[in-house]
C-alpha atoms as a PDB file:
ATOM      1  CA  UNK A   1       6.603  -8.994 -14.593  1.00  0.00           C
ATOM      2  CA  UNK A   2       4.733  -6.511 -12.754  1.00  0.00           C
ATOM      3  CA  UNK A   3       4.619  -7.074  -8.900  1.00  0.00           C
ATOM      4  CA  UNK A   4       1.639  -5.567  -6.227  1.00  0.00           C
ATOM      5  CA  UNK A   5       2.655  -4.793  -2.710  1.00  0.00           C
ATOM      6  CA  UNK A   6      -0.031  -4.680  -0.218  1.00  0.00           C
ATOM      7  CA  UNK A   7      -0.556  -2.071   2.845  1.00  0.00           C
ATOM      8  CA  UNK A   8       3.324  -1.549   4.112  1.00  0.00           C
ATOM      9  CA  UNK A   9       2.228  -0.197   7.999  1.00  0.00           C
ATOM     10  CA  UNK A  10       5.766   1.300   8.570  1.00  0.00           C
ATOM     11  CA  UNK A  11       7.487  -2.213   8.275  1.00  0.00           C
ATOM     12  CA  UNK A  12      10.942  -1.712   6.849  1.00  0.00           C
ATOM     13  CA  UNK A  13      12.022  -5.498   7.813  1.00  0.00           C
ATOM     14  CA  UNK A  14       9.392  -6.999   6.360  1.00  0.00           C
ATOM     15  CA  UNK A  15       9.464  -4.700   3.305  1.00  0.00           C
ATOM     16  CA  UNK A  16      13.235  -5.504   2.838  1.00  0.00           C
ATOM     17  CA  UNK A  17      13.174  -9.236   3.466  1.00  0.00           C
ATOM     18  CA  UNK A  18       9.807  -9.505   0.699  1.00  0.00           C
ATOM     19  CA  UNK A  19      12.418  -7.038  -1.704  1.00  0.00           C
ATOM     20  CA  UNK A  20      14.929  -9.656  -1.436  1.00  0.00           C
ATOM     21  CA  UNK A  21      12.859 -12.556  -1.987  1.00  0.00           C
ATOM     22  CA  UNK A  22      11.324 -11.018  -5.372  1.00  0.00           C
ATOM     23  CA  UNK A  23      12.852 -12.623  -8.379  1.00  0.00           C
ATOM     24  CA  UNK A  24      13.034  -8.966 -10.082  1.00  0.00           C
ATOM     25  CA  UNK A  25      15.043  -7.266 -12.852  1.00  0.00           C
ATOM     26  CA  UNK A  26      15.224  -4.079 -14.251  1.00  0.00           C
ATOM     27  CA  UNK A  27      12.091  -4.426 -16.336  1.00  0.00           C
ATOM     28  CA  UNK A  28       9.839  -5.123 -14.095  1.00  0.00           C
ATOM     29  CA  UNK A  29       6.985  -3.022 -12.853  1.00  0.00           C
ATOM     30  CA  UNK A  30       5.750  -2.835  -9.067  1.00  0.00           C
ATOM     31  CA  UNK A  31       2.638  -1.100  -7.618  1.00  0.00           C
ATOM     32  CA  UNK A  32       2.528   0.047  -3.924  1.00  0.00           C
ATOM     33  CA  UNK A  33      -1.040   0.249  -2.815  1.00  0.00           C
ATOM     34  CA  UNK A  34      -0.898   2.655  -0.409  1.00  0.00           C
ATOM     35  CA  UNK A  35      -0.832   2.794   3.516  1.00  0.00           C
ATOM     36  CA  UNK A  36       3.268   3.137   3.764  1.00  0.00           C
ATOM     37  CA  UNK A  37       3.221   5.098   7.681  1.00  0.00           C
ATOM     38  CA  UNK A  38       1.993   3.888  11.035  1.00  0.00           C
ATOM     39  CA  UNK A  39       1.617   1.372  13.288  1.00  0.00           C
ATOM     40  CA  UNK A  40       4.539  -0.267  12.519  1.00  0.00           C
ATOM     41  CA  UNK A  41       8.297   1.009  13.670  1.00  0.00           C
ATOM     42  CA  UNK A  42      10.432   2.327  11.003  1.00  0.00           C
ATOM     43  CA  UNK A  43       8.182   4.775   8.383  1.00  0.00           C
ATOM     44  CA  UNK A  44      11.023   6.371   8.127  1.00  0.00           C
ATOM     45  CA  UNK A  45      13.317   3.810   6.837  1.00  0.00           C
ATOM     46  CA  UNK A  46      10.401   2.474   4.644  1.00  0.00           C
ATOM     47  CA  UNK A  47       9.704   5.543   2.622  1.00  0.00           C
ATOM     48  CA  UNK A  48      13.878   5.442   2.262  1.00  0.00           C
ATOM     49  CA  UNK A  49      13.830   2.238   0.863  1.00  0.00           C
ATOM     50  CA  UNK A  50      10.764   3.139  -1.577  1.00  0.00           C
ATOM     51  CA  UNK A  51      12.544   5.945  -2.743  1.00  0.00           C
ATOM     52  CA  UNK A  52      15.971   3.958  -3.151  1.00  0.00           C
ATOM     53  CA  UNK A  53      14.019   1.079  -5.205  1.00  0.00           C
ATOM     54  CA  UNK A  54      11.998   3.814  -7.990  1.00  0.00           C
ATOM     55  CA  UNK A  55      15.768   4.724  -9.137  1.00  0.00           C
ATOM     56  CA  UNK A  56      16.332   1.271 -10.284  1.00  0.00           C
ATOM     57  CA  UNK A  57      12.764  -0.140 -10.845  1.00  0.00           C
ATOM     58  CA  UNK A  58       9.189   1.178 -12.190  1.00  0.00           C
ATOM     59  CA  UNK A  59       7.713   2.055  -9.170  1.00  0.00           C
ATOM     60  CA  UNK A  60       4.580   3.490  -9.036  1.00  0.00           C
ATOM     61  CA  UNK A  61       3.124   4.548  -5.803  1.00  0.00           C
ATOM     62  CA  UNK A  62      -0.658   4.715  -4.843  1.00  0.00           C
ATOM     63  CA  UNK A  63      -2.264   7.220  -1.679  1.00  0.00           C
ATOM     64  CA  UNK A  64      -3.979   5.049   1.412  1.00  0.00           C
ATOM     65  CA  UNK A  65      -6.253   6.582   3.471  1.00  0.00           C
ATOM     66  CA  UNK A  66      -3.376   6.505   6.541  1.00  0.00           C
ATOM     67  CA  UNK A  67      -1.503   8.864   4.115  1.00  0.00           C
ATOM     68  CA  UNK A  68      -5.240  10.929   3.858  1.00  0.00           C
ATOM     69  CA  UNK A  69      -4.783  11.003   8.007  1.00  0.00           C
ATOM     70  CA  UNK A  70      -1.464  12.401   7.596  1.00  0.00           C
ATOM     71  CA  UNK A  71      -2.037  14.880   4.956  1.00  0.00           C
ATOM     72  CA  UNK A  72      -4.975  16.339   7.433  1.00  0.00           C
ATOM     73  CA  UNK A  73      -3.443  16.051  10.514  1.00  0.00           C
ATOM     74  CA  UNK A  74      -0.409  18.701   8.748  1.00  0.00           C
ATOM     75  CA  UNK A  75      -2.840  21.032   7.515  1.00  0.00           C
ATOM     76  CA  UNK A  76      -5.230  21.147  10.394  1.00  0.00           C
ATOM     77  CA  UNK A  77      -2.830  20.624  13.406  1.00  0.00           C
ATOM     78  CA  UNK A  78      -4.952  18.118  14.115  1.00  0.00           C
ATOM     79  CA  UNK A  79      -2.024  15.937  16.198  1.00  0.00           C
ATOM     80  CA  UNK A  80      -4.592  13.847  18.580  1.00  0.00           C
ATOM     81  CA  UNK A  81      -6.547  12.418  16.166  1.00  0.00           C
ATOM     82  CA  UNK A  82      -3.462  11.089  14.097  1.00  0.00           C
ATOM     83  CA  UNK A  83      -2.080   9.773  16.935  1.00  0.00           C
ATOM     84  CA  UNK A  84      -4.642   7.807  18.016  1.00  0.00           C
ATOM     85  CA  UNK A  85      -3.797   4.016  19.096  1.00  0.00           C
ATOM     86  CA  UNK A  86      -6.039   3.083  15.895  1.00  0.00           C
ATOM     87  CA  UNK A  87      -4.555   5.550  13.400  1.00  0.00           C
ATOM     88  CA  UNK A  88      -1.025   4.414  14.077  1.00  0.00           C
ATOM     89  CA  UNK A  89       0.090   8.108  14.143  1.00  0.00           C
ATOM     90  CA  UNK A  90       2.856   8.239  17.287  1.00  0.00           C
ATOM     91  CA  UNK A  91       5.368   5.277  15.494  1.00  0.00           C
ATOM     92  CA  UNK A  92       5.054   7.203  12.205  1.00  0.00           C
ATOM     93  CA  UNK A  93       6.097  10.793  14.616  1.00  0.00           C
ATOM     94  CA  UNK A  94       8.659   8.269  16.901  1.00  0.00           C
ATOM     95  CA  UNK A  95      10.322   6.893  13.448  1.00  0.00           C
ATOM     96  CA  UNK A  96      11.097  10.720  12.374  1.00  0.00           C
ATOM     97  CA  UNK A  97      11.962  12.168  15.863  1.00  0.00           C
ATOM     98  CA  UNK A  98       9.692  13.553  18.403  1.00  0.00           C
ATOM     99  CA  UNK A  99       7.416  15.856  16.041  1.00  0.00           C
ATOM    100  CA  UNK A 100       5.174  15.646  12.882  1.00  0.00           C
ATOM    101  CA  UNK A 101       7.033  18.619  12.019  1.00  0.00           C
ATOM    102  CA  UNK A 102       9.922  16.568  11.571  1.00  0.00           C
ATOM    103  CA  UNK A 103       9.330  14.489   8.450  1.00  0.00           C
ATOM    104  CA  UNK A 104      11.023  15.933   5.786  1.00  0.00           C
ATOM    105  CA  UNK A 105       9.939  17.618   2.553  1.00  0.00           C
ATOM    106  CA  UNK A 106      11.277  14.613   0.643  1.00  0.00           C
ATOM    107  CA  UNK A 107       9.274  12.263   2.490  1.00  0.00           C
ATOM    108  CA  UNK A 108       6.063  14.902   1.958  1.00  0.00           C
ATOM    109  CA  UNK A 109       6.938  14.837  -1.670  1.00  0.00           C
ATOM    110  CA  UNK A 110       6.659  11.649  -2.223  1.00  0.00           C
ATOM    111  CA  UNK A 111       3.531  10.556   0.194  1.00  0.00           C
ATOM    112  CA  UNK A 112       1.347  13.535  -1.555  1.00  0.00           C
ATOM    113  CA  UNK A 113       2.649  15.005  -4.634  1.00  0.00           C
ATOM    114  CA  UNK A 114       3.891  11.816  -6.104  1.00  0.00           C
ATOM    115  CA  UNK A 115       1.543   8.842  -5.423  1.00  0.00           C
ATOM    116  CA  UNK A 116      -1.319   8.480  -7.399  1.00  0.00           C
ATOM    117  CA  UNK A 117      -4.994   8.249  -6.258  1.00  0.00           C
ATOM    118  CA  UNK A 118      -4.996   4.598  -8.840  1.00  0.00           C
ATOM    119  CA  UNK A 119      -3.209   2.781 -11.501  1.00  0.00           C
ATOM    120  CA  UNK A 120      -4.282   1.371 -14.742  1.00  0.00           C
ATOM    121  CA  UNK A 121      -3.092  -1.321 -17.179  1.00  0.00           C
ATOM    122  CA  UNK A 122      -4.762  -3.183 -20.332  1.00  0.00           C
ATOM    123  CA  UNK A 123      -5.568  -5.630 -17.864  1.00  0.00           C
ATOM    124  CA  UNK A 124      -5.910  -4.196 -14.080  1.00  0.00           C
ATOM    125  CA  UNK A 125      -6.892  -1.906 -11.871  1.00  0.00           C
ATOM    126  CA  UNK A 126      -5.252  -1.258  -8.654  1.00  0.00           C
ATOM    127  CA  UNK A 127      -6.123   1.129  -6.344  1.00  0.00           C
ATOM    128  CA  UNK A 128      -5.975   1.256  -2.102  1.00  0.00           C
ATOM    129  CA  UNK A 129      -9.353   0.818  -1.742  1.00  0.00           C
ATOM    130  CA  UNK A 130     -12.109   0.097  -4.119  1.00  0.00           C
ATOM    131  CA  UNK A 131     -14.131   1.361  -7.085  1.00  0.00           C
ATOM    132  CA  UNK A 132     -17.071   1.931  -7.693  1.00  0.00           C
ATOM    133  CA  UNK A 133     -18.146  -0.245 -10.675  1.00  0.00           C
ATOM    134  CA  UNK A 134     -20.241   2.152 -12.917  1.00  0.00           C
ATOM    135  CA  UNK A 135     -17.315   4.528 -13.469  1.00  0.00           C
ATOM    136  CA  UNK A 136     -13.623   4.877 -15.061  1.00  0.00           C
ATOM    137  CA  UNK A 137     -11.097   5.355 -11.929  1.00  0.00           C
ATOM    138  CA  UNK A 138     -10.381   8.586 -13.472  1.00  0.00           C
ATOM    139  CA  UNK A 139     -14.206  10.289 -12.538  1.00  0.00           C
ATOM    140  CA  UNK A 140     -13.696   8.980  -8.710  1.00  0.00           C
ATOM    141  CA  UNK A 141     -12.992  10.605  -5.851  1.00  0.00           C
ATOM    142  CA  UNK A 142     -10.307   9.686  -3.138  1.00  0.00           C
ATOM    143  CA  UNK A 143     -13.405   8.639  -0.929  1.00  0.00           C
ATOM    144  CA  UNK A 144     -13.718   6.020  -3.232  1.00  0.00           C
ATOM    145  CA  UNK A 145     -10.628   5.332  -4.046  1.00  0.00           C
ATOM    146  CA  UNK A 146      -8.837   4.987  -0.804  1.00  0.00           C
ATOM    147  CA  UNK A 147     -12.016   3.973   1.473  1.00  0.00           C
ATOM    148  CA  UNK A 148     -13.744   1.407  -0.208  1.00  0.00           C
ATOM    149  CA  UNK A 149     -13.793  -1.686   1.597  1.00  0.00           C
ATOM    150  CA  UNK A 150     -13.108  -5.645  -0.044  1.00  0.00           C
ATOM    151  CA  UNK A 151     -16.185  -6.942   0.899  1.00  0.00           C
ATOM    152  CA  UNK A 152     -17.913  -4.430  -1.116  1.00  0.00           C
ATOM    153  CA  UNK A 153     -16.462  -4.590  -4.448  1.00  0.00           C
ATOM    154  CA  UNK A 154     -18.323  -5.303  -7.539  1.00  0.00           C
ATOM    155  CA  UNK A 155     -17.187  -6.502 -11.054  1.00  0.00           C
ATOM    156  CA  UNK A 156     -15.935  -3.129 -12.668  1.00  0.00           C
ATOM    157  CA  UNK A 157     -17.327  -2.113 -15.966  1.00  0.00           C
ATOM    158  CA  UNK A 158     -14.256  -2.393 -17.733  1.00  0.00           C
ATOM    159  CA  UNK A 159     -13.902  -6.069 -16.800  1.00  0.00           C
ATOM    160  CA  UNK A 160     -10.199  -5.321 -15.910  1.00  0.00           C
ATOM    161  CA  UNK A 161      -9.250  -7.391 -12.685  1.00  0.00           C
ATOM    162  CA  UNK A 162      -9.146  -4.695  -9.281  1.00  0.00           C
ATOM    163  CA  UNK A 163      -5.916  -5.181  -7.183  1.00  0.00           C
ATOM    164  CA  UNK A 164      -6.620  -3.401  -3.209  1.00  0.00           C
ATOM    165  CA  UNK A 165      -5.622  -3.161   0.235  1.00  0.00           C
ATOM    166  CA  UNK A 166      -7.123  -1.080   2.670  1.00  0.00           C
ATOM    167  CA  UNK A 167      -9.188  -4.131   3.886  1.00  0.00           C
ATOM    168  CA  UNK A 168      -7.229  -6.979   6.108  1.00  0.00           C
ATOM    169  CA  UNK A 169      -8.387 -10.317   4.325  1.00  0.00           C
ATOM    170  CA  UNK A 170      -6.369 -11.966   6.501  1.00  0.00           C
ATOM    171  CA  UNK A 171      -3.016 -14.284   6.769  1.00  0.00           C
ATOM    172  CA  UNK A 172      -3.278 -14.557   2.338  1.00  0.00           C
ATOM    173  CA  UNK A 173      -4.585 -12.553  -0.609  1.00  0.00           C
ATOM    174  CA  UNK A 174      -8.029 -13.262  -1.541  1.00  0.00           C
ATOM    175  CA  UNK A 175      -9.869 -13.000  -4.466  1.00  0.00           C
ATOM    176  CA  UNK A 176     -13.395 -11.931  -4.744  1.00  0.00           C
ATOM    177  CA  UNK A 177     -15.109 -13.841  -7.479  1.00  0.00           C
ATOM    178  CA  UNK A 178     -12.796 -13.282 -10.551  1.00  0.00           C
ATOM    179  CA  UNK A 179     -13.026  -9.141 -10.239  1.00  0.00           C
ATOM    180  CA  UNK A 180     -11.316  -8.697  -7.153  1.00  0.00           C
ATOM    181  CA  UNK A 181      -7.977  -9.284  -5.255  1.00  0.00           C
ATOM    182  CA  UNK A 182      -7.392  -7.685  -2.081  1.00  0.00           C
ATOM    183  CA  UNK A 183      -3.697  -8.231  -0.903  1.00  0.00           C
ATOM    184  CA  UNK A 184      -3.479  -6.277   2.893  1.00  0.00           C
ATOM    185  CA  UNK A 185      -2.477  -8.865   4.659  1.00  0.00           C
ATOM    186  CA  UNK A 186      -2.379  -7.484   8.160  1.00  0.00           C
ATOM    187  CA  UNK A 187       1.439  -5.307   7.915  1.00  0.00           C
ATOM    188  CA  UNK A 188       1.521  -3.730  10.697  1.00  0.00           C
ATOM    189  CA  UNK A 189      -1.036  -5.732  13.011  1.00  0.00           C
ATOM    190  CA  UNK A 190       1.680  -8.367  13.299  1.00  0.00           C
ATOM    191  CA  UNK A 191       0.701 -10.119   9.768  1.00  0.00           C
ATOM    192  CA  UNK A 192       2.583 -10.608   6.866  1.00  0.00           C
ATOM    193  CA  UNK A 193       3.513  -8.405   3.842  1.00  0.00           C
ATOM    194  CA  UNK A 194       2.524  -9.767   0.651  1.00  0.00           C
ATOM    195  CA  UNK A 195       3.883  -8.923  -3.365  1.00  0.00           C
ATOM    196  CA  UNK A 196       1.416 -10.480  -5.580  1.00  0.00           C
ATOM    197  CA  UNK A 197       3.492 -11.644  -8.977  1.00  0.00           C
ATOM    198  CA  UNK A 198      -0.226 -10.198 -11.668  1.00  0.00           C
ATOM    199  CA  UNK A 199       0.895 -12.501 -14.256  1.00  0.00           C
ATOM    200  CA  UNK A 200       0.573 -15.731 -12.237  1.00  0.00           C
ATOM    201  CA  UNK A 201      -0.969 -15.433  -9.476  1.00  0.00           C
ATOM    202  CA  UNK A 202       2.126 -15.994  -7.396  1.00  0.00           C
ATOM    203  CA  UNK A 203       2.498 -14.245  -4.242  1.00  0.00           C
ATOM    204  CA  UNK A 204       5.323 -13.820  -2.262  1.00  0.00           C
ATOM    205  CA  UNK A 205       5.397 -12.469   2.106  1.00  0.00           C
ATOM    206  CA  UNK A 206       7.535 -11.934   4.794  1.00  0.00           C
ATOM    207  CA  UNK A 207       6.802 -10.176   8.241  1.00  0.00           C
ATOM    208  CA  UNK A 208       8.792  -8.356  10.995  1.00  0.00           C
ATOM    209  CA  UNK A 209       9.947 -11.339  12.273  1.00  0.00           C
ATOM    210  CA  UNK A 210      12.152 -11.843   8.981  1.00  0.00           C
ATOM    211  CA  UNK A 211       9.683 -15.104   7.738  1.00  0.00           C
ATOM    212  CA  UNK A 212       9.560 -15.201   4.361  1.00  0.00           C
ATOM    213  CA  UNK A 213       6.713 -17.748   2.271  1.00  0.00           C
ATOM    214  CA  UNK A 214       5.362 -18.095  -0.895  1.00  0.00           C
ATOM    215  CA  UNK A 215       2.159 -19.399  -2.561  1.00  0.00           C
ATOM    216  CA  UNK A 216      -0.224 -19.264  -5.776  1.00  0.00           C
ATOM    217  CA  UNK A 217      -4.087 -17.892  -5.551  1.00  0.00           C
END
């Protein structure tokens, strides 16, 4: 089975209680969408766990555009805008100690070097944000990529199915037509954290508080 996880927001609870809930095995594939740090308490812990699950699982890791915010904020210096109350930026810093400086190179690693701007299948694309429809993923730029919002996707050339975050669709994943799922369901806003089962439509969420639920698009 291959498994999508929506926007993670620095949730390490609700990212462990929706691990433990998956029915998985060995074999199975799961795609993180992107958007791992801020707002919520523990980015730490969460890019721990990610790292602890791809040495028994296929996990394959996408770039948000709070990883983008990151990435700038290290090269430019540029601490007050990360930290803004609507970037997320001070849990992500609190989480790690009392600096930016004080994430390690591990963590780096895997946030910029190792996550990929999208993913492809026979049958799906995901990516954080969006596509544009005229073009392979492979000719667009991270602007694209990890900006585009839900409620401006298209049916993509390729007629493969799109799987996104970036955009809160609310409490649920929603689909868009039959092009489109967008599964950032509002981690780290006090929401829920959802793993979309691709093969059946079959999601799975929990949230901070330690809820867990299930349901079928």
């Amino acid at each position: 089975m291959t498994y999508a996880i929506g926007d993670i927001h620095g949730c390490r609870v609700s990212l462990e209680r929706l691990l433990e809930t998956l029915p998985l095995n060995t074999e199975d594939a799961i795609i993180c969408v992107g958007d791992y740090i801020d707002r919520g308490p523990d980015t730490n812990g969460v890019i721990d766990l990610l790292l602890a699950l791809r040495e028994k699982y296929q996990l394959h890791h996408l770039i948000g555009n709070h990883e983008l915010f990151l990435r700038d904020a290290l090269a430019d210096q540029d601490i007050e805008f990360f930290t803004r109350e609507k970037v997320g930026g001070k849990e992500t810093i609190k989480s790690y100690g009392e600096s930016i400086n004080d994430i390690p190179e591990k963590h780096l690693n895997f946030l910029f070097q190792e996550s990929l701007p999208f993913f492809e299948t026979e049958t799906h694309i995901f990516v954080h944000g969006g596509l544009d429809r005229d073009f392979p993923p492979s000719a667009q730029t991270l602007d694209i990529l990890a900006w585009k919002r839900f409620h401006e996707a298209e049916p993509h050339y390729s007629g493969k199915t799109v799987i996104c975050g970036h955009t809160t669709v609310g409490e649920r994943p929603e689909m868009m037509g039959d092009h489109t799922i967008g599964i950032d369901t509002g981690s780290g806003k006090g929401g829920w954290l959802t793993a979309l089962q691709v093969e059946t439509g079959k999601y799975y969420q929990a949230n901070e508080a330690g809820d867990v639920r299930e349901g079928s698009l």
